[in-house]
PDB file of N, CA and C in Angstrom:
ATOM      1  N   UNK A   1      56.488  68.199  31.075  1.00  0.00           N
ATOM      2  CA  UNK A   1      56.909  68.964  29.912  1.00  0.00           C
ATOM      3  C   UNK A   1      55.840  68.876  28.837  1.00  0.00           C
ATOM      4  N   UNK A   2      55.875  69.695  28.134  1.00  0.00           N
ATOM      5  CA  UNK A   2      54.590  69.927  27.042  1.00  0.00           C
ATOM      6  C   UNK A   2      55.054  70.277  25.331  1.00  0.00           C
ATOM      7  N   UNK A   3      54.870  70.017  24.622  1.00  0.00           N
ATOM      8  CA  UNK A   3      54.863  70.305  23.385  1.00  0.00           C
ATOM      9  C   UNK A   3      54.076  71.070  22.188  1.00  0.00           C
ATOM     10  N   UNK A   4      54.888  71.934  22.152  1.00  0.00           N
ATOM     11  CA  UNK A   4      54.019  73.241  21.810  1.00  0.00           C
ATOM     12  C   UNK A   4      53.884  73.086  19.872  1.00  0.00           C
ATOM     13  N   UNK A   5      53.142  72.894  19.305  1.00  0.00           N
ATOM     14  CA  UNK A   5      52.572  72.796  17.974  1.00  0.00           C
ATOM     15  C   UNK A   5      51.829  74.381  17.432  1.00  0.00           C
ATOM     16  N   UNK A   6      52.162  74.697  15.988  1.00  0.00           N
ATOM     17  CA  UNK A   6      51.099  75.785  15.653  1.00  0.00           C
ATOM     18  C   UNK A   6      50.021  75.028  15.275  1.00  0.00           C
ATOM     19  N   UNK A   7      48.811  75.769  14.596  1.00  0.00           N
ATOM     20  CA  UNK A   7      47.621  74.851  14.106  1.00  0.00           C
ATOM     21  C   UNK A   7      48.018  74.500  13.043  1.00  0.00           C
ATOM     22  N   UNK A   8      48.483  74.861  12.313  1.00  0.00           N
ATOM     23  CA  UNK A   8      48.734  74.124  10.150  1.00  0.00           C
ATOM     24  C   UNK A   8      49.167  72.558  11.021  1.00  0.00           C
ATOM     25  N   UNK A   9      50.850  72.858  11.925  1.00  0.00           N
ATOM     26  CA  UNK A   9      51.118  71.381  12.698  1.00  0.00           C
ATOM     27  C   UNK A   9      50.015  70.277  12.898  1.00  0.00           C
ATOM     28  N   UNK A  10      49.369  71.637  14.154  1.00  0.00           N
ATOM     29  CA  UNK A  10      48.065  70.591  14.747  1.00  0.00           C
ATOM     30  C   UNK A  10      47.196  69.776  13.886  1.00  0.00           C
ATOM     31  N   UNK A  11      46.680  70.425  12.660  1.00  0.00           N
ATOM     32  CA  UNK A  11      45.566  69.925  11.275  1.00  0.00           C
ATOM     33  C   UNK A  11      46.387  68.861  10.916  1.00  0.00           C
ATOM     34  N   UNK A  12      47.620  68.665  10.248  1.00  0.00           N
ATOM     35  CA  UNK A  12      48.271  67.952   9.226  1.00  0.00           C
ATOM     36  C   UNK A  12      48.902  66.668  10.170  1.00  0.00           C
ATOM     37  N   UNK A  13      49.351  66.862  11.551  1.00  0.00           N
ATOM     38  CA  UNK A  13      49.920  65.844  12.202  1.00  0.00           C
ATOM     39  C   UNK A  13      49.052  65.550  13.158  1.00  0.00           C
ATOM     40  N   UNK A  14      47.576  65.801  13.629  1.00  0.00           N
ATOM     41  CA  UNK A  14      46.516  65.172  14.406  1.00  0.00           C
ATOM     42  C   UNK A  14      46.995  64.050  14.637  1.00  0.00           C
ATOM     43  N   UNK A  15      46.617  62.774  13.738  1.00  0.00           N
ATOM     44  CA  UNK A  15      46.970  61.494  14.565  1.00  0.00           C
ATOM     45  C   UNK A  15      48.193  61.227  14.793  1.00  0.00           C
ATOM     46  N   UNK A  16      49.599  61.704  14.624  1.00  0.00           N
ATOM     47  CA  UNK A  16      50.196  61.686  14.804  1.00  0.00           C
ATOM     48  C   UNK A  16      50.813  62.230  16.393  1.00  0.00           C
ATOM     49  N   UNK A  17      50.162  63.501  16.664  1.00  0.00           N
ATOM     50  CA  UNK A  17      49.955  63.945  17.914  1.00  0.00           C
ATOM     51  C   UNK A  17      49.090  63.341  18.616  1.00  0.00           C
ATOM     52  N   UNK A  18      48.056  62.372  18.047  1.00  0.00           N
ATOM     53  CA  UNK A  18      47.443  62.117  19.178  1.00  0.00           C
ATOM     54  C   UNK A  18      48.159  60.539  19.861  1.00  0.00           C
ATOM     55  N   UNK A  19      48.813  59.702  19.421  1.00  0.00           N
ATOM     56  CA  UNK A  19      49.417  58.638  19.191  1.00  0.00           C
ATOM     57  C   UNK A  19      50.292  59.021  20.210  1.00  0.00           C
ATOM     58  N   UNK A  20      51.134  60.231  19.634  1.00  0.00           N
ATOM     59  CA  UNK A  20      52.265  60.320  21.166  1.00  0.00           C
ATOM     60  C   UNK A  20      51.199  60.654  22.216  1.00  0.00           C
ATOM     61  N   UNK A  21      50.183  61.580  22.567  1.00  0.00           N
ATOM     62  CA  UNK A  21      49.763  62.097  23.562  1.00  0.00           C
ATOM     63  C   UNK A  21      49.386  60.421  24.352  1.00  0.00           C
ATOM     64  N   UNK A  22      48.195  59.175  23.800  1.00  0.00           N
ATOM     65  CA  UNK A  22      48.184  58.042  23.974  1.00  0.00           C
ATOM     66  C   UNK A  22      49.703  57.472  24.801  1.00  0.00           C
ATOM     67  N   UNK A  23      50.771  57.802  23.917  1.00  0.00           N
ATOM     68  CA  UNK A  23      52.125  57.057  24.332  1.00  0.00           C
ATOM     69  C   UNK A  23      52.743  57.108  25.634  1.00  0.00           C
ATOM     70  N   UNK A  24      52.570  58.675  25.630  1.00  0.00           N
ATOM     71  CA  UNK A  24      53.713  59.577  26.758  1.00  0.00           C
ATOM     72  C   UNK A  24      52.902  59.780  27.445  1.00  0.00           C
ATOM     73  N   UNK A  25      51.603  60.615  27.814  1.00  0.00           N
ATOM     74  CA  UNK A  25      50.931  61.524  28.206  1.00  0.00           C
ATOM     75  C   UNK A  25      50.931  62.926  28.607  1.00  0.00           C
ATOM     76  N   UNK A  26      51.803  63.147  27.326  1.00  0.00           N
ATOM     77  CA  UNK A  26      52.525  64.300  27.233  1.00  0.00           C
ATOM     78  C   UNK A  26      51.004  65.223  26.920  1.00  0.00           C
ATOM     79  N   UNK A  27      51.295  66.593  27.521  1.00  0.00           N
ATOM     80  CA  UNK A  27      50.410  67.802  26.743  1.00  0.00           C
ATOM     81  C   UNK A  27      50.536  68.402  25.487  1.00  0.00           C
ATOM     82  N   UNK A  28      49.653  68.470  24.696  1.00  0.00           N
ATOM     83  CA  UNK A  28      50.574  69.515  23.479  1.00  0.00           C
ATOM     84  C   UNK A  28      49.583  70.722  23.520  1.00  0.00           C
ATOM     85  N   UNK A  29      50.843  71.777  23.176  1.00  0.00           N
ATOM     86  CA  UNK A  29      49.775  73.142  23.451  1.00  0.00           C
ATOM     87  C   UNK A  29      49.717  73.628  22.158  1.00  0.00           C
ATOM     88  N   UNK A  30      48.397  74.310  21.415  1.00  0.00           N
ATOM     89  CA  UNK A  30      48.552  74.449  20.247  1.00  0.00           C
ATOM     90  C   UNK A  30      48.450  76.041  20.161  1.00  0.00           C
ATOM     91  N   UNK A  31      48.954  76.715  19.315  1.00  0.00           N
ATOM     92  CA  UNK A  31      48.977  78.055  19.266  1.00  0.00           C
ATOM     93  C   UNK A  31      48.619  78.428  17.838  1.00  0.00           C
ATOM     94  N   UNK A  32      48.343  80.060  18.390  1.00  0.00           N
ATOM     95  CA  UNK A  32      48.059  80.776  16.998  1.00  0.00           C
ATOM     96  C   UNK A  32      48.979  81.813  17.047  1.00  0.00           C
ATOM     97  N   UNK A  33      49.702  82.337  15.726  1.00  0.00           N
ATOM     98  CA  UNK A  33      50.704  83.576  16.073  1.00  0.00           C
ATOM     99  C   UNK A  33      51.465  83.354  17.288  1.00  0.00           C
ATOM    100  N   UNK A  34      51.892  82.610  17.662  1.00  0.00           N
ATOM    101  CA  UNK A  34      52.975  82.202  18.784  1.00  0.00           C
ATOM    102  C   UNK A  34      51.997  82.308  20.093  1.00  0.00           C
ATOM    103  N   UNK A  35      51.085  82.896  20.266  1.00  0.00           N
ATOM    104  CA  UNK A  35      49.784  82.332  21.585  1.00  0.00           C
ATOM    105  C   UNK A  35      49.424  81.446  21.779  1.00  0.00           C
ATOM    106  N   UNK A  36      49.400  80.433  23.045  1.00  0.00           N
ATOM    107  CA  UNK A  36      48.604  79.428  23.215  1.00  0.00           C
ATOM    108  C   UNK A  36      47.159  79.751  23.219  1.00  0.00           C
ATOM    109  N   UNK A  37      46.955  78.581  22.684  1.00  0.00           N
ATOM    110  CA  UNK A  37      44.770  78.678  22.638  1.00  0.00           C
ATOM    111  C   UNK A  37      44.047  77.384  22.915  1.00  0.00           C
ATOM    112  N   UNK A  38      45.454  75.992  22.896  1.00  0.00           N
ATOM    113  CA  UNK A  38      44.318  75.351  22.988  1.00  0.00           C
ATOM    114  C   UNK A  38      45.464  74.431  23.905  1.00  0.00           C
ATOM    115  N   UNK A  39      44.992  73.032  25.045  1.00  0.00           N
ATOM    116  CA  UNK A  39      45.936  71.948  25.265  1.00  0.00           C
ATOM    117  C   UNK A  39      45.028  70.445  24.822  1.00  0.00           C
ATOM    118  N   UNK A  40      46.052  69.602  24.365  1.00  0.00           N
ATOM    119  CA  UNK A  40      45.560  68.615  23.813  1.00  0.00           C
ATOM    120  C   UNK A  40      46.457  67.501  24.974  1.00  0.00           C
ATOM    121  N   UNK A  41      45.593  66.833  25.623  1.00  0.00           N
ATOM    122  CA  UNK A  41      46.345  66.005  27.094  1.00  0.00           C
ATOM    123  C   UNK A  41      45.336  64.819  27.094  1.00  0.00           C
ATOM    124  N   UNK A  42      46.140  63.420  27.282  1.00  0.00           N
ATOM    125  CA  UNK A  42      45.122  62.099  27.500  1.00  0.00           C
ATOM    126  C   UNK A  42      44.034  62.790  28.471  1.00  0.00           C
ATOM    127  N   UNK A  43      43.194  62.107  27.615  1.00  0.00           N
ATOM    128  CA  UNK A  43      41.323  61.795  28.006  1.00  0.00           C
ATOM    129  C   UNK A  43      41.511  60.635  29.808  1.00  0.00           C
ATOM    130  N   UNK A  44      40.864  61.215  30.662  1.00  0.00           N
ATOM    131  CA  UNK A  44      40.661  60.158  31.792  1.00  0.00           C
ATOM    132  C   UNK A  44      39.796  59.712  31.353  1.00  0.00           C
ATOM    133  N   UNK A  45      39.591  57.907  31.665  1.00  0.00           N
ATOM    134  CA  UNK A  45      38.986  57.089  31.574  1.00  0.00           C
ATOM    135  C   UNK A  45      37.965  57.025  31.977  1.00  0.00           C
ATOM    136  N   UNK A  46      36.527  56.819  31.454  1.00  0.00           N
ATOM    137  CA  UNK A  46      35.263  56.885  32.241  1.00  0.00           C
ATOM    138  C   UNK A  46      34.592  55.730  32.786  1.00  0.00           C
ATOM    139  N   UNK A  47      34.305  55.557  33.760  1.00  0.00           N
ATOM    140  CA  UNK A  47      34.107  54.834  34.860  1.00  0.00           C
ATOM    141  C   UNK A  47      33.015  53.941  34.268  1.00  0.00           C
ATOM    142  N   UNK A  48      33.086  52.762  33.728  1.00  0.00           N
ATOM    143  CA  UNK A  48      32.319  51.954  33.528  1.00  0.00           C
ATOM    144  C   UNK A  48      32.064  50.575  34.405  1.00  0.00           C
ATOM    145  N   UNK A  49      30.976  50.608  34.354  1.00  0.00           N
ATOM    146  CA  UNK A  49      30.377  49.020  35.231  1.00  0.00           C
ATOM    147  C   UNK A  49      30.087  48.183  34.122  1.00  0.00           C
ATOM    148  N   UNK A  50      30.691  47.256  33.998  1.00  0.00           N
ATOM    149  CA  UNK A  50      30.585  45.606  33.078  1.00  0.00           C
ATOM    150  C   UNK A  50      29.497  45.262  33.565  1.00  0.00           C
ATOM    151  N   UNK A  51      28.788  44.824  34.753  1.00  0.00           N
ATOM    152  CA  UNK A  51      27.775  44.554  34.425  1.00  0.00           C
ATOM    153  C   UNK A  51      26.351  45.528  34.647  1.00  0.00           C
ATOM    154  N   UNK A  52      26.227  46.348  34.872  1.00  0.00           N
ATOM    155  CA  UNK A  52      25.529  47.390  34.290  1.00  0.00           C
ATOM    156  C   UNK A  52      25.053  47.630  33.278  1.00  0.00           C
ATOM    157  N   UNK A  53      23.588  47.398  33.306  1.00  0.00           N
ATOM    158  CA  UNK A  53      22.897  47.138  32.080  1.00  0.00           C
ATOM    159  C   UNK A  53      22.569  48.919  31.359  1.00  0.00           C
ATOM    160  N   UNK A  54      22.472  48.738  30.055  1.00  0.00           N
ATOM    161  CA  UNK A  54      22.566  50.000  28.963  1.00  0.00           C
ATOM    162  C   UNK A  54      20.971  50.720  29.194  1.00  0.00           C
ATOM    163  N   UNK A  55      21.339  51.899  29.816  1.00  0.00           N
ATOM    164  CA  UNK A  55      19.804  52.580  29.987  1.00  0.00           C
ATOM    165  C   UNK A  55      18.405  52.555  28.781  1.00  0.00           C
ATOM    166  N   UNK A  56      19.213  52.113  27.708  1.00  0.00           N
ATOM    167  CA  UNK A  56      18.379  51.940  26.376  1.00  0.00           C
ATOM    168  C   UNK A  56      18.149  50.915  26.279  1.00  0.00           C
ATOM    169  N   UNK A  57      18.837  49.595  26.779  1.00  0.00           N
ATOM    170  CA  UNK A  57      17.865  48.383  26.680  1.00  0.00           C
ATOM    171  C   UNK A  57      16.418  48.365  28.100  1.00  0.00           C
ATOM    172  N   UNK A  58      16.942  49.074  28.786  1.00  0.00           N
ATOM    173  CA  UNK A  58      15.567  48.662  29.834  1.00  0.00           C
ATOM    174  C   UNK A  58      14.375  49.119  28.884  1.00  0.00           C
ATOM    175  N   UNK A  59      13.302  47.711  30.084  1.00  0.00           N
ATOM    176  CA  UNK A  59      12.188  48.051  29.532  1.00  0.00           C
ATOM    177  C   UNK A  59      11.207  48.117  30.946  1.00  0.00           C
ATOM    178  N   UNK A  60      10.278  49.076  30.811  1.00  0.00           N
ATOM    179  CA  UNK A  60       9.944  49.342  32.108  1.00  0.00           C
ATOM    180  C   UNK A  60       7.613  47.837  31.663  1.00  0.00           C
ATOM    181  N   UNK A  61       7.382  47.019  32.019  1.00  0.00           N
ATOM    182  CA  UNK A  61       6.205  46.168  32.234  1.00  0.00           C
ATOM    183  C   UNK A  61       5.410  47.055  33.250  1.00  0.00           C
ATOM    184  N   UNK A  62       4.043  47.328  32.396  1.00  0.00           N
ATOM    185  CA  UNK A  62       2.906  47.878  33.274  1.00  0.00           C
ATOM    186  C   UNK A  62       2.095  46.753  33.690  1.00  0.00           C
ATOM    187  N   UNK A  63       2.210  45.743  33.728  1.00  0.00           N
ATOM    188  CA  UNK A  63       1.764  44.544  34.094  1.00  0.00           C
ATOM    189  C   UNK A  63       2.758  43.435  34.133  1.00  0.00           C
ATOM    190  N   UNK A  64       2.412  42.521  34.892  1.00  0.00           N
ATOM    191  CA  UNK A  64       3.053  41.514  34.969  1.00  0.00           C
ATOM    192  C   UNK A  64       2.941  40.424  32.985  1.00  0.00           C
ATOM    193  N   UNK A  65       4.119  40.718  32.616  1.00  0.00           N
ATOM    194  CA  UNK A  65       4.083  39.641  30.945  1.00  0.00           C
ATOM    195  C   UNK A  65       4.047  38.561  31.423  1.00  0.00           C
ATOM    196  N   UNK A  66       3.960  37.626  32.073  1.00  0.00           N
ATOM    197  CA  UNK A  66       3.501  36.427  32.358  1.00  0.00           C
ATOM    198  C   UNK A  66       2.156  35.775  32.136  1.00  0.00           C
ATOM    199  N   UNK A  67       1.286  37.007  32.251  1.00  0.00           N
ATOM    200  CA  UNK A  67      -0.305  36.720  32.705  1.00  0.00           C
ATOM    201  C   UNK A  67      -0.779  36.743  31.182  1.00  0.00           C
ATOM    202  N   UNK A  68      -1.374  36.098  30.538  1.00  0.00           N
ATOM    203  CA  UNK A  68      -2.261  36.156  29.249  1.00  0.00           C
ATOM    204  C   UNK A  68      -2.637  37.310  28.477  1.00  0.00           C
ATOM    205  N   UNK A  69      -2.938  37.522  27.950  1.00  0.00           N
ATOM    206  CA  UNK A  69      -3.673  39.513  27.412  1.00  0.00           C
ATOM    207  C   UNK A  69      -5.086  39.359  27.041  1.00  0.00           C
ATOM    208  N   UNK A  70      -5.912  40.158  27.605  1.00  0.00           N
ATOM    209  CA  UNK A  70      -7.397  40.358  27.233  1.00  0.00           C
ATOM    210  C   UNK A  70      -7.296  40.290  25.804  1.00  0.00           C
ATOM    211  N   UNK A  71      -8.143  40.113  25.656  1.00  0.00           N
ATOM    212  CA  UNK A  71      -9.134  40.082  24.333  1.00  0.00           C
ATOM    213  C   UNK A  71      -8.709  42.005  23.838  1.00  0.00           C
ATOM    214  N   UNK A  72      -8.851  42.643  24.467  1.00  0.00           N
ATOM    215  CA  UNK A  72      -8.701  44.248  24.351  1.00  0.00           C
ATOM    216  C   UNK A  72      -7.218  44.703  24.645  1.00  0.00           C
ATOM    217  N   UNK A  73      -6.512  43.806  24.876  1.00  0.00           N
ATOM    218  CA  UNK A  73      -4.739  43.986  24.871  1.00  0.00           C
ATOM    219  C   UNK A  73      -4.160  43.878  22.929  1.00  0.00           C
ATOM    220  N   UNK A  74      -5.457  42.909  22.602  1.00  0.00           N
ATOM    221  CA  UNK A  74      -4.808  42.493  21.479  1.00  0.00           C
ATOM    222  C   UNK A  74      -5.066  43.232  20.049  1.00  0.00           C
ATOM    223  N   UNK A  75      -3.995  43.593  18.745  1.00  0.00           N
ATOM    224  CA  UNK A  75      -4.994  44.780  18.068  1.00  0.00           C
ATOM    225  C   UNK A  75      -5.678  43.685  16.965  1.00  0.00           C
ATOM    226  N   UNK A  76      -6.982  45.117  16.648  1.00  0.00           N
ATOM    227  CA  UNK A  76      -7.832  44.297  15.981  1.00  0.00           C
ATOM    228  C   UNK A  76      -7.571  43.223  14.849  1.00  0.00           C
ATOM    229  N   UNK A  77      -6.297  43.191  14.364  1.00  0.00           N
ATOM    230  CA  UNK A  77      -5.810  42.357  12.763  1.00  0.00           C
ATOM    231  C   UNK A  77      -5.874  40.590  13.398  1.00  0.00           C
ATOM    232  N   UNK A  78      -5.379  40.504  15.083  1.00  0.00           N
ATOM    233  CA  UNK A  78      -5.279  39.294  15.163  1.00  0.00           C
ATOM    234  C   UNK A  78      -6.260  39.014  15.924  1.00  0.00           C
ATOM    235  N   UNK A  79      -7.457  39.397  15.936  1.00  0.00           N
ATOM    236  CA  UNK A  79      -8.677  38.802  16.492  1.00  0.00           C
ATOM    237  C   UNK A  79      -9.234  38.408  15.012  1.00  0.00           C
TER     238      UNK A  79
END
């Protein structure tokens, strides 16, 4: 079953609609002039890996960081 809202509804009771949609997982259909135009229905959950590291922390080493740095790795202020 679904719950049909106009938009002034939809604007003024948003979190309120969204709280039940969270609750129930009810649909709400929102209309204009008695037409539906829009459905507002729980979000599926997106598939996350815990340990799966964040594409923005990698860092990709063109050399091994272990090994010392030339003389020409280093900029000129700390020579």
């Amino acid at each position: 079953m679904s719950l049909t809202v106009n938009i002034y509804e939809a604007k003024t009771r948003l979190s309120a609609i969204l709280s039940k949609i969270e609750e129930t997982g009810e649909t709400v259909v929102i209309c204009r002039n008695g037409k539906p135009v829009a459905e507002l229905r729980r979000a599926k959950p997106l598939p996350c890996d815990p340990f799966d590291v964040d594409p923005a922390l990698r860092v990709t080493f063109h050399r091994d960081p272990s090994l010392p740095l030339d003389a020409e790795d280093w900029p000129e202020a700390f020579l």
